[in-house]
N, C-alpha and C. Protein backbone atom coordinates (compact mmCIF):
# COMPACT_ATOMS: atom_id res chain seq x y z
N UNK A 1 -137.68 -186.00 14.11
CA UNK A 1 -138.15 -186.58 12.88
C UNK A 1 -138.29 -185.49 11.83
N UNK A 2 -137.59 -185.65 10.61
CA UNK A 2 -137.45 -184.98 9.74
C UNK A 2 -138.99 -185.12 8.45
N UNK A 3 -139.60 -183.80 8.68
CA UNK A 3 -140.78 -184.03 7.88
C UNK A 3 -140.43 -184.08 5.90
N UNK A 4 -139.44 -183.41 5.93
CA UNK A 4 -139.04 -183.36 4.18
C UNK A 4 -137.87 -184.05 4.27
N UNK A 5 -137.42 -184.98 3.50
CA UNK A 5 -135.76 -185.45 2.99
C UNK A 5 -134.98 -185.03 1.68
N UNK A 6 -136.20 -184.64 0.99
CA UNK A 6 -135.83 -183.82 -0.51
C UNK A 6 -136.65 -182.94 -0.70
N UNK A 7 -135.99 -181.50 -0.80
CA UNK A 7 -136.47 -180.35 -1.20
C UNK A 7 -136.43 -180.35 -2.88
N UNK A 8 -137.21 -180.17 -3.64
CA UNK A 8 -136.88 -179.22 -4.93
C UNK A 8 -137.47 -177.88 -5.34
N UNK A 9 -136.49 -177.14 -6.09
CA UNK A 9 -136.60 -175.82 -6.00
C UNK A 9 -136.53 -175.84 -7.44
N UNK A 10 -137.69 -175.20 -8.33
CA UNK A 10 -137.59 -175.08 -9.71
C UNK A 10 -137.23 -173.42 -9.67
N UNK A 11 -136.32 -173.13 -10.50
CA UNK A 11 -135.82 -171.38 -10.94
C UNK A 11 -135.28 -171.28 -12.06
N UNK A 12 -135.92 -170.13 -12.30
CA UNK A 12 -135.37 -169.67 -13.95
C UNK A 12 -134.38 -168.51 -13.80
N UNK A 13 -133.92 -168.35 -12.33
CA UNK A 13 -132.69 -167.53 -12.13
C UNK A 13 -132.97 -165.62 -12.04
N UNK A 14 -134.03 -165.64 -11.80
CA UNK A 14 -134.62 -164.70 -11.67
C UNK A 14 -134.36 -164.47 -10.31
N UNK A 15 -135.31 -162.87 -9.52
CA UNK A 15 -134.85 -162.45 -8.25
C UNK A 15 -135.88 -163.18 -7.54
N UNK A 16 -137.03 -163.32 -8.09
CA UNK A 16 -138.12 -163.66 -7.10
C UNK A 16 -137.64 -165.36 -7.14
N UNK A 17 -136.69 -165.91 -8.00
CA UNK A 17 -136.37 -167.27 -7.94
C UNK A 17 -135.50 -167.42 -6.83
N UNK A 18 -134.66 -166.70 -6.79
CA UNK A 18 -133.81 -166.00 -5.89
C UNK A 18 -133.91 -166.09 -4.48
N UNK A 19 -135.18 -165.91 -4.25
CA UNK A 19 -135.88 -165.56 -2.95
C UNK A 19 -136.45 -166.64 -2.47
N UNK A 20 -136.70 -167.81 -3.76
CA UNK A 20 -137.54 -168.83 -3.23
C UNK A 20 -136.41 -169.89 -2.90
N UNK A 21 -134.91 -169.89 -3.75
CA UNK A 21 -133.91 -170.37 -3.47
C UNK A 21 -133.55 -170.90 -1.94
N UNK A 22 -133.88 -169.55 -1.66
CA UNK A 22 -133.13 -169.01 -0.07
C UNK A 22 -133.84 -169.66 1.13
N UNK A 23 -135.04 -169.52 0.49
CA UNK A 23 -136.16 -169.98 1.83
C UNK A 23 -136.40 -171.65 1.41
N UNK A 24 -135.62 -171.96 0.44
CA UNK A 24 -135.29 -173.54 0.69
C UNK A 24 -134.62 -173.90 1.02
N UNK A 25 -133.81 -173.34 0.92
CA UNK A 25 -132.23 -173.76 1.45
C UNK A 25 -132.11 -173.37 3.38
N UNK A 26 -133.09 -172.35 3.72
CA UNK A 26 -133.47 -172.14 4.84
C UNK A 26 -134.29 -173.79 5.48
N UNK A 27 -135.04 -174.32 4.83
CA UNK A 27 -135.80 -175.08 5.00
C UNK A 27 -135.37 -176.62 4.90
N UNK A 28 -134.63 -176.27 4.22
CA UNK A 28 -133.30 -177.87 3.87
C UNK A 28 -132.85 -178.29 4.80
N UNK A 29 -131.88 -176.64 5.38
CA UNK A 29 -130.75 -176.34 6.63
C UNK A 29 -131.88 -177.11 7.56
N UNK A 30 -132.81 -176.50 8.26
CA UNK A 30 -133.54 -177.23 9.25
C UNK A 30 -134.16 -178.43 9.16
N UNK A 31 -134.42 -178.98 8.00
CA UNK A 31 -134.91 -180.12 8.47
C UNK A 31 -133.68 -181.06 7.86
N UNK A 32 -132.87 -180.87 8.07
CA UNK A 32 -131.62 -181.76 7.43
C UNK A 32 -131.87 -182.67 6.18
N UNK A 33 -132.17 -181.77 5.04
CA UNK A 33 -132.37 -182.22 3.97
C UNK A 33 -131.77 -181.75 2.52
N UNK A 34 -131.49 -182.97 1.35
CA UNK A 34 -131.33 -182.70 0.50
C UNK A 34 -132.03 -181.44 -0.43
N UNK A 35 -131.22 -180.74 -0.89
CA UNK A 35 -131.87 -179.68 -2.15
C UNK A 35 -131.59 -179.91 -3.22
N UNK A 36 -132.82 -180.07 -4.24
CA UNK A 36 -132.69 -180.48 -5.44
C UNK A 36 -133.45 -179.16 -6.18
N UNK A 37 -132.05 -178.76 -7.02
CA UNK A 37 -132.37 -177.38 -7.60
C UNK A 37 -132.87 -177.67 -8.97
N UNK A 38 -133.71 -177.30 -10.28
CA UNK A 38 -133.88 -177.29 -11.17
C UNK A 38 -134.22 -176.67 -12.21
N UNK A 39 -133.58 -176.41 -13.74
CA UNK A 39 -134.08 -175.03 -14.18
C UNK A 39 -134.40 -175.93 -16.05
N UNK A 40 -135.74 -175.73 -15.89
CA UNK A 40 -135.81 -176.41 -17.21
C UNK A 40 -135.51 -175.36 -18.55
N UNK A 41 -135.20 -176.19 -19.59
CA UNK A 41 -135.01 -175.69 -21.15
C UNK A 41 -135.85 -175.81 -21.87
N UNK A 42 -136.73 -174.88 -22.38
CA UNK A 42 -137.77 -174.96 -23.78
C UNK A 42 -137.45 -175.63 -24.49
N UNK A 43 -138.52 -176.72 -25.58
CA UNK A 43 -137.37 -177.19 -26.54
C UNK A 43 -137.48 -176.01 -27.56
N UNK A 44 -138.00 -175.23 -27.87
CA UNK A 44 -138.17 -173.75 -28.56
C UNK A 44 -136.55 -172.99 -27.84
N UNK A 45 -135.91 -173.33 -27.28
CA UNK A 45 -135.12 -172.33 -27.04
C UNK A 45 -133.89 -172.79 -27.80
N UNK A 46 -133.77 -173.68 -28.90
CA UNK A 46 -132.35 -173.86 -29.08
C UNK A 46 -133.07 -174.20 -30.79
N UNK A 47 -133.29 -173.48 -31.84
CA UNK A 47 -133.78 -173.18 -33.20
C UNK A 47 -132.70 -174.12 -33.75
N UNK A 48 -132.61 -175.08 -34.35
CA UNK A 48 -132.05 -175.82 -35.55
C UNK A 48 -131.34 -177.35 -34.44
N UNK A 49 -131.86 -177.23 -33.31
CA UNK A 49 -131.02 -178.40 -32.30
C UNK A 49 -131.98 -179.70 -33.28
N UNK A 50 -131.15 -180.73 -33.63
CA UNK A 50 -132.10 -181.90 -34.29
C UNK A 50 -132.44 -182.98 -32.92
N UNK A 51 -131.74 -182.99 -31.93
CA UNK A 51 -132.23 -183.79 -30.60
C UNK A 51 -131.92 -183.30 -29.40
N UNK A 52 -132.69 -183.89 -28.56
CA UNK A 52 -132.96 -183.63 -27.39
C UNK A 52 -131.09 -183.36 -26.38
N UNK A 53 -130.50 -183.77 -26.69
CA UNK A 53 -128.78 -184.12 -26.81
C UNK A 53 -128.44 -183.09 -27.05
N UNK A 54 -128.54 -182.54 -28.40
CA UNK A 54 -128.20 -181.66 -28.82
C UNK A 54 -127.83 -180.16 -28.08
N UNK A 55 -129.31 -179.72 -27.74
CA UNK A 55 -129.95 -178.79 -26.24
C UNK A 55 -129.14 -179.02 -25.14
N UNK A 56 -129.14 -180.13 -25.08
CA UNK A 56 -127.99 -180.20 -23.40
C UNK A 56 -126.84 -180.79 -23.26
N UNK A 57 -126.36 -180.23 -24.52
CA UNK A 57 -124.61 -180.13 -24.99
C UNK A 57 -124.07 -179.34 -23.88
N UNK A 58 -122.82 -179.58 -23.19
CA UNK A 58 -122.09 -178.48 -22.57
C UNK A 58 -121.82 -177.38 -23.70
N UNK A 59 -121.70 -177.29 -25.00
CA UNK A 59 -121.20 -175.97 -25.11
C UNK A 59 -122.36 -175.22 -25.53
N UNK A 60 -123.26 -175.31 -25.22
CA UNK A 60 -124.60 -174.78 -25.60
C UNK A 60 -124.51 -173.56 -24.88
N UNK A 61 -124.63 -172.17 -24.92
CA UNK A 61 -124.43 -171.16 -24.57
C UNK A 61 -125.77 -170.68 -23.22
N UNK A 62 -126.52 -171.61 -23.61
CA UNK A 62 -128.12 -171.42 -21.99
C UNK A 62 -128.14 -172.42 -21.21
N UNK A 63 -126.58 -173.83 -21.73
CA UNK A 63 -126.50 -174.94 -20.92
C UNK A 63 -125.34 -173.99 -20.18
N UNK A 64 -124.58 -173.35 -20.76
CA UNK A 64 -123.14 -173.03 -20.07
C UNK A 64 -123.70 -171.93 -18.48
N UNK A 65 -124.89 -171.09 -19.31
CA UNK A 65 -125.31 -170.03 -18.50
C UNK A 65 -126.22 -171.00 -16.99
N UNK A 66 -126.89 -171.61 -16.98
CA UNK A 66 -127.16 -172.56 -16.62
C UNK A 66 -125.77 -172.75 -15.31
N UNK A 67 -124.57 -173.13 -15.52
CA UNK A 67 -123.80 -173.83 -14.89
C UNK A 67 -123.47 -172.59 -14.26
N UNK A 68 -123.20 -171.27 -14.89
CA UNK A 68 -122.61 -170.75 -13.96
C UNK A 68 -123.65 -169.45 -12.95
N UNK A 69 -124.61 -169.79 -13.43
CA UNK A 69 -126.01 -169.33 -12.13
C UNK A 69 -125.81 -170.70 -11.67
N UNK A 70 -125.69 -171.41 -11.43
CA UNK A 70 -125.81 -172.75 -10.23
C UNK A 70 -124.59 -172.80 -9.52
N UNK A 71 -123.66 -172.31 -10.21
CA UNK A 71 -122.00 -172.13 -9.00
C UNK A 71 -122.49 -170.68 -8.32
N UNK A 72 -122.92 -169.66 -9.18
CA UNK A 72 -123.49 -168.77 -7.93
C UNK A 72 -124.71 -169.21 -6.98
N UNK A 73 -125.41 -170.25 -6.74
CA UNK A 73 -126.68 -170.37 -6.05
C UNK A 73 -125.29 -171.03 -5.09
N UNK A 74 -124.58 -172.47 -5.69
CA UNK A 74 -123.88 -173.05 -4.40
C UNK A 74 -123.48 -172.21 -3.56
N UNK A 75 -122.75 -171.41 -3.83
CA UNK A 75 -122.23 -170.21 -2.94
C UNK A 75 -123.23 -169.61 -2.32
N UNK A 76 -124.20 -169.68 -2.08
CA UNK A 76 -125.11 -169.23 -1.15
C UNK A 76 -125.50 -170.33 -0.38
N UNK A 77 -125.59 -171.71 -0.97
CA UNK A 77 -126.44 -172.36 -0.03
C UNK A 77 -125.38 -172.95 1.15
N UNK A 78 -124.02 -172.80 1.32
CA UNK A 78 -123.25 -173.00 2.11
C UNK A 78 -123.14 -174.64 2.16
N UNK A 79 -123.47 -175.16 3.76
CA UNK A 79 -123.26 -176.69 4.00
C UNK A 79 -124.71 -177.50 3.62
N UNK A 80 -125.00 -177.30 2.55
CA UNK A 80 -126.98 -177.79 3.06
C UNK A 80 -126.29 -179.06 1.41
N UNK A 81 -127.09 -180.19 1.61
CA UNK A 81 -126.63 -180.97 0.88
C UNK A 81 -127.67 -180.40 -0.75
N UNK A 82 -126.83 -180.59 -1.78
CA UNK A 82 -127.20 -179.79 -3.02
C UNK A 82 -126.84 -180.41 -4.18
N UNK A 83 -128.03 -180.49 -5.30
CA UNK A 83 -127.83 -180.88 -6.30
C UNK A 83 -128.16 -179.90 -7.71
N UNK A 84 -127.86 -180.12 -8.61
CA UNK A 84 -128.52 -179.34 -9.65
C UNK A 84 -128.59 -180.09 -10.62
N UNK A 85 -130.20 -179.79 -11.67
CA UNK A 85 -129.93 -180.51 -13.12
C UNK A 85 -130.94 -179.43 -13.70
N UNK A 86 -130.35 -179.77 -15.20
CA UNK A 86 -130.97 -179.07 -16.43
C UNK A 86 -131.87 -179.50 -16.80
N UNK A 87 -133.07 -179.97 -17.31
CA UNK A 87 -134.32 -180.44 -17.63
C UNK A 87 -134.62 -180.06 -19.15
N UNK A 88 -134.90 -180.39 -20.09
CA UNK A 88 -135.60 -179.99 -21.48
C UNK A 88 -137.07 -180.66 -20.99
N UNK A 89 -137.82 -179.54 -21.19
CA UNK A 89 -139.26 -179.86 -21.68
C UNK A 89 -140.18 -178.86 -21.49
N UNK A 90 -141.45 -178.60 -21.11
CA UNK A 90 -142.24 -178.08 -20.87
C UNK A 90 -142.54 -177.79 -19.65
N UNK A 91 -142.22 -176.26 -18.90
CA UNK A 91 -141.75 -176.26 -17.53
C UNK A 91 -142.86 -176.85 -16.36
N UNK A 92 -144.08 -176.67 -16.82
CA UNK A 92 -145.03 -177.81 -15.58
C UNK A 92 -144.55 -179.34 -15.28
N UNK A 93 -145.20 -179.95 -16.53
CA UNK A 93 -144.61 -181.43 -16.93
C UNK A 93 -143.26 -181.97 -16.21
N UNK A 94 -142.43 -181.43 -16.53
CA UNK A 94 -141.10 -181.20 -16.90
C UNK A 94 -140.70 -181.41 -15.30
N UNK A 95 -141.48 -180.13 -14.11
CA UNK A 95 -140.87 -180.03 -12.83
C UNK A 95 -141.71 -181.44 -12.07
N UNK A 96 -142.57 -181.46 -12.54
CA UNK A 96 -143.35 -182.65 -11.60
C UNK A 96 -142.98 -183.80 -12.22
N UNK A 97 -141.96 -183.77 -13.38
CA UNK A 97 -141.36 -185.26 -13.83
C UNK A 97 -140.34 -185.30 -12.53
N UNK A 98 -139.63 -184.47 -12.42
CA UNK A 98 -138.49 -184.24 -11.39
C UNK A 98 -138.73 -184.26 -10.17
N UNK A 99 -139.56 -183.79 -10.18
CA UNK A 99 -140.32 -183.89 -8.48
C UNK A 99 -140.34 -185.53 -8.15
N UNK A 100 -141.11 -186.20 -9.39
CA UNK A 100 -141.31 -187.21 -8.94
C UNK A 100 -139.84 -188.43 -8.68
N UNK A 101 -138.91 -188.04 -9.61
CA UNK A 101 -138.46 -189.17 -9.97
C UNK A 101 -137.20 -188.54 -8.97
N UNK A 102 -137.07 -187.31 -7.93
CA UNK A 102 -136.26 -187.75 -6.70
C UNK A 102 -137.01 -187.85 -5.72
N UNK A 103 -138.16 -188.02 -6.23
CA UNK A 103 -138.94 -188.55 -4.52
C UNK A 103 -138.94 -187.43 -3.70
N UNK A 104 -139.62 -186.10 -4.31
CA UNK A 104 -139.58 -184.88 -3.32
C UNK A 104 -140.58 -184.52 -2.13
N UNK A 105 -140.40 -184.26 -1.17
CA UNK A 105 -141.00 -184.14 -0.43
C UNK A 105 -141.80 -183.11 -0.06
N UNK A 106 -141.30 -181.51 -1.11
CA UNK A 106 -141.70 -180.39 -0.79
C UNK A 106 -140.74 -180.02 -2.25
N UNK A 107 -141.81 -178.93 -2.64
CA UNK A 107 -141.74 -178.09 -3.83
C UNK A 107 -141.47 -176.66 -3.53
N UNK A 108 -140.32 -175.97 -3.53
CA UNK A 108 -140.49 -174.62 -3.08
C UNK A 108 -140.50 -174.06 -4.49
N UNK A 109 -141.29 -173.22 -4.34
CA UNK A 109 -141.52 -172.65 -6.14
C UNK A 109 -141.98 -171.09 -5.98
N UNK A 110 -141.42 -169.97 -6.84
CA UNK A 110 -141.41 -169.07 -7.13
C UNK A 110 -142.80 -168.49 -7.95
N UNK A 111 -143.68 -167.73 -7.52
CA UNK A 111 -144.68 -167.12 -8.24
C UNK A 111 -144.48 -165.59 -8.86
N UNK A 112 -144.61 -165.76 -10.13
CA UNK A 112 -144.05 -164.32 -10.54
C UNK A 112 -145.80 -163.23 -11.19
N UNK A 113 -145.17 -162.35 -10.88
CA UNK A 113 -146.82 -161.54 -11.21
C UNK A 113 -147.11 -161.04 -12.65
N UNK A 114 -147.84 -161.44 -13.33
CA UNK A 114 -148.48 -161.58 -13.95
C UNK A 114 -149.63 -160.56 -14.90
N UNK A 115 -149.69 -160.04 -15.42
CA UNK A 115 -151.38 -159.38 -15.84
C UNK A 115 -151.94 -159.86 -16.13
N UNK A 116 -153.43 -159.82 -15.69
CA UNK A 116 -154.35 -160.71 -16.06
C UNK A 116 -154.18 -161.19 -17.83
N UNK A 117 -153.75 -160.53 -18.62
CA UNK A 117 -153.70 -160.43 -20.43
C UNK A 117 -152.38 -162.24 -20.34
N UNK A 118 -151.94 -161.54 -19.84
CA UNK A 118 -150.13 -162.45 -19.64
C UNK A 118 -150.74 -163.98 -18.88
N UNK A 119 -151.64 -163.58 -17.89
CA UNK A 119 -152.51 -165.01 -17.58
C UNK A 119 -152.94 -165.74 -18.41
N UNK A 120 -153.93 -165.15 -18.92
CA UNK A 120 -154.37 -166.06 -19.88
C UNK A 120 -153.36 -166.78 -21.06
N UNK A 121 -152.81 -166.48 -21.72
CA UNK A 121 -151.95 -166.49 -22.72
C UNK A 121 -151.01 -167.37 -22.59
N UNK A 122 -150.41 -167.29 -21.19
CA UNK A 122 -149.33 -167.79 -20.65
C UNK A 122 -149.67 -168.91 -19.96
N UNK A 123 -150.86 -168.82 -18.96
CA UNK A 123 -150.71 -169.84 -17.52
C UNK A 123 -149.80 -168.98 -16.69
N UNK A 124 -149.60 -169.93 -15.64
CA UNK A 124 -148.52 -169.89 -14.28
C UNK A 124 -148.37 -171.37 -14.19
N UNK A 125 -146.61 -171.17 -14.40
CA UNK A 125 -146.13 -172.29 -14.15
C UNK A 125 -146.42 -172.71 -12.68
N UNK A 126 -146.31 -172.07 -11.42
CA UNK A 126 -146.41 -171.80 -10.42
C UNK A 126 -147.44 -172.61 -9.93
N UNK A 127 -148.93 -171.95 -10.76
CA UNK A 127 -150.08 -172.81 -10.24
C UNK A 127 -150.17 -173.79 -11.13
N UNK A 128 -149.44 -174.13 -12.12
CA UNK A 128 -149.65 -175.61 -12.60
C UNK A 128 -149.01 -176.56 -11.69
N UNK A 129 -148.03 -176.20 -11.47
CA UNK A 129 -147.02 -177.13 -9.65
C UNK A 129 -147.54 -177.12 -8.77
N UNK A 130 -148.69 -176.03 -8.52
CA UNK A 130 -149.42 -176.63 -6.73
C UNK A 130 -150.44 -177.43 -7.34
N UNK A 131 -151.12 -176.97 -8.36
CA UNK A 131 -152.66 -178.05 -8.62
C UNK A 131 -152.15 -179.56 -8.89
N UNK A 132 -151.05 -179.35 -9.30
CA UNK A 132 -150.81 -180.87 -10.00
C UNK A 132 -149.62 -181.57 -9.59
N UNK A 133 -148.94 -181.30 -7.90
CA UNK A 133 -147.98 -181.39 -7.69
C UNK A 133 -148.50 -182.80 -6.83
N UNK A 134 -147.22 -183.90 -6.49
CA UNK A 134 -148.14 -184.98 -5.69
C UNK A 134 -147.57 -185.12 -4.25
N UNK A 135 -146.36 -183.89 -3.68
CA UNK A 135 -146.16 -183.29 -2.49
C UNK A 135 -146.81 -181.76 -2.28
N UNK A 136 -146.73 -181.40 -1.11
CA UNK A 136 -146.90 -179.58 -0.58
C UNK A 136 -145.93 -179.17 -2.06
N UNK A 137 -146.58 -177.92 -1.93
CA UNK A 137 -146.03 -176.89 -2.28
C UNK A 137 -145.49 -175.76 -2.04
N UNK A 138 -144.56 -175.52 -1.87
CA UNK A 138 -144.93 -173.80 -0.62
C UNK A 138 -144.50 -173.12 -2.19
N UNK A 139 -145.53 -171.98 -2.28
CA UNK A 139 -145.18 -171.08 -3.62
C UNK A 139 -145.07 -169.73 -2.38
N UNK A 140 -143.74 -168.72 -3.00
CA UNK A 140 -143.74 -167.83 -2.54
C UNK A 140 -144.15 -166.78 -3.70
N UNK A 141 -144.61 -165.72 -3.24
CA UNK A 141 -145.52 -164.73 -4.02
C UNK A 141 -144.98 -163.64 -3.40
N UNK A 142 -144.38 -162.79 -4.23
CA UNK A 142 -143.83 -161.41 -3.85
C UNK A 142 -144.66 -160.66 -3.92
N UNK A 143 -145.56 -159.40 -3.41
CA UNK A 143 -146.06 -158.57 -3.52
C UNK A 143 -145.30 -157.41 -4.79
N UNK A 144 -146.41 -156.88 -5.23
CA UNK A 144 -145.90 -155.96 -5.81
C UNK A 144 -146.92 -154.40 -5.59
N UNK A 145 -146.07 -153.32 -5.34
CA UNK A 145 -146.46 -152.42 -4.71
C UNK A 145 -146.69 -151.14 -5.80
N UNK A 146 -147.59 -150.60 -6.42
CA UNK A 146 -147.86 -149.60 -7.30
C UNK A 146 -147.26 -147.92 -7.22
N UNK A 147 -146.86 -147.46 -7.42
CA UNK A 147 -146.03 -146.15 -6.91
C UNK A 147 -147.20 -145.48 -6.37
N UNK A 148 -147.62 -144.90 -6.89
CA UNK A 148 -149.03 -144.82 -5.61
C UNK A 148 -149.41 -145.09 -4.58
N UNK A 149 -148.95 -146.57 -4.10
CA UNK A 149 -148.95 -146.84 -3.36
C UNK A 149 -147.72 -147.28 -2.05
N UNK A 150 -146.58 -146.42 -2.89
CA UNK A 150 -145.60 -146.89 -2.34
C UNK A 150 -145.22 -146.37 -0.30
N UNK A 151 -144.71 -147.05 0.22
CA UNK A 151 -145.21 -146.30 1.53
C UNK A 151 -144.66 -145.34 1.89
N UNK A 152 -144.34 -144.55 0.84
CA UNK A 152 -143.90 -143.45 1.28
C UNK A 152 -145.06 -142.35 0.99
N UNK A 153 -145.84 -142.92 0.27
CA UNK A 153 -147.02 -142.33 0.19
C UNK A 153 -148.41 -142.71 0.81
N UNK A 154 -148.53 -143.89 1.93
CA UNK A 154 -149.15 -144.04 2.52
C UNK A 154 -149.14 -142.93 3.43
N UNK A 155 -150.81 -142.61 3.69
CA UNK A 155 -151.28 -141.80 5.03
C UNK A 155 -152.45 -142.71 5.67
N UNK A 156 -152.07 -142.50 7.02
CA UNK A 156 -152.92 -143.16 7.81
C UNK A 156 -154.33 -142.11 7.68
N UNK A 157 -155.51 -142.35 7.89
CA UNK A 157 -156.30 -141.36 8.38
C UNK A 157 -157.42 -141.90 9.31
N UNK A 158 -157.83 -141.44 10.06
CA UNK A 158 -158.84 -141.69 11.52
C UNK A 158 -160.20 -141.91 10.62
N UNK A 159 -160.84 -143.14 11.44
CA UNK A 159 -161.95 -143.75 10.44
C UNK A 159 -163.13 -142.54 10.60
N UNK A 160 -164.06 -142.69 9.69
CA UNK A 160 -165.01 -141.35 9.65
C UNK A 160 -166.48 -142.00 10.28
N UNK A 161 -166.27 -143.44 10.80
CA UNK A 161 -167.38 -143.69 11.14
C UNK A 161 -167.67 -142.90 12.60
N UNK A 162 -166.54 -142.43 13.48
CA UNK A 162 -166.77 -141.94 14.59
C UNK A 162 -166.07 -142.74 15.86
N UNK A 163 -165.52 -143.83 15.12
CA UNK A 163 -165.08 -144.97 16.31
C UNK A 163 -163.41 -145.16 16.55
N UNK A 164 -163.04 -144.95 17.67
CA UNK A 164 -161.58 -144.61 17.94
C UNK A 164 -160.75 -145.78 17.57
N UNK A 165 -159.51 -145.23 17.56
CA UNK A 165 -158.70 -146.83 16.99
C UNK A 165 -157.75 -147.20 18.35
């Protein structure tokens, strides 16, 4: 018994989108399910468009870019059944319109890091899709590692309380 039948995967084509791609399409493959990929459009991203039409013209130069990051994702996802669409709107709204209206069963979604300044200001699309999503969510969250802390500069050291490890 197959617990998901439709995956969707929201990406803005990024690496950490990239990553969340993969581990759906991992997750598709096993539970023998549809992937429904999606990358929404600002309506701020297309200055003098008079309609919604307009924006998701094929010769629109972020509709065209659009098509050909989604012939590179097919090529990764091999035999896993796959769809893609373009979305105009407001990227929370926008993914849980989509979510809803293929009947998704699971949200794989990309969390990108943030500064607290960029939080506020911004949100996370990320946590607007788990709080307000009306399936799971799996958000993947990349660590990010400070040069300082990189492990090449990790040292172990023996605890000072006196107690062996």
């Amino acid at each position: 018994m197959n617990m998901f039948d439709v995956i969707l995967n929201p990406t803005d084509f990024s690496p950490d989108s990239d990553q969340s791609f993969q581990l759906a399409c991992s997750i598709a493959r096993d539970q023998f399910a549809e992937l429904v990929v999606v990358h929404v459009l600002a309506p701020s991203s297309c200055p003098g468009c008079e309609a919604d039409e307009d924006l998701l013209a094929e010769d629109r130069p972020a509709v065209q870019h659009c098509r050909e990051q989604f012939q590179r994702l097919r090529a990764l996802a091999c035999d896993i059944p796959l769809s893609f669409r373009i979305a105009l709107g407001y990227a929370v709204g926008t993914i849980l319109n989509v979510a809803r209206q293929e009947q998704a069963d699971l949200i794989v979604i990309a969390s990108h890091q943030h500064t607290p300044i960029q939080f506020q200001l911004h949100g996370s699309v990320a946590e607007g899709v788990l709080r307000q999503a009306h399936c799971p969510v799996l958000c993947l969250r990349q660590p990010t590692l400070h040069p300082a802390k990189s492990p090449a500069s990790i040292t172990l050291r023996e605890p000072q309380c006196g107690c062996a490890w």
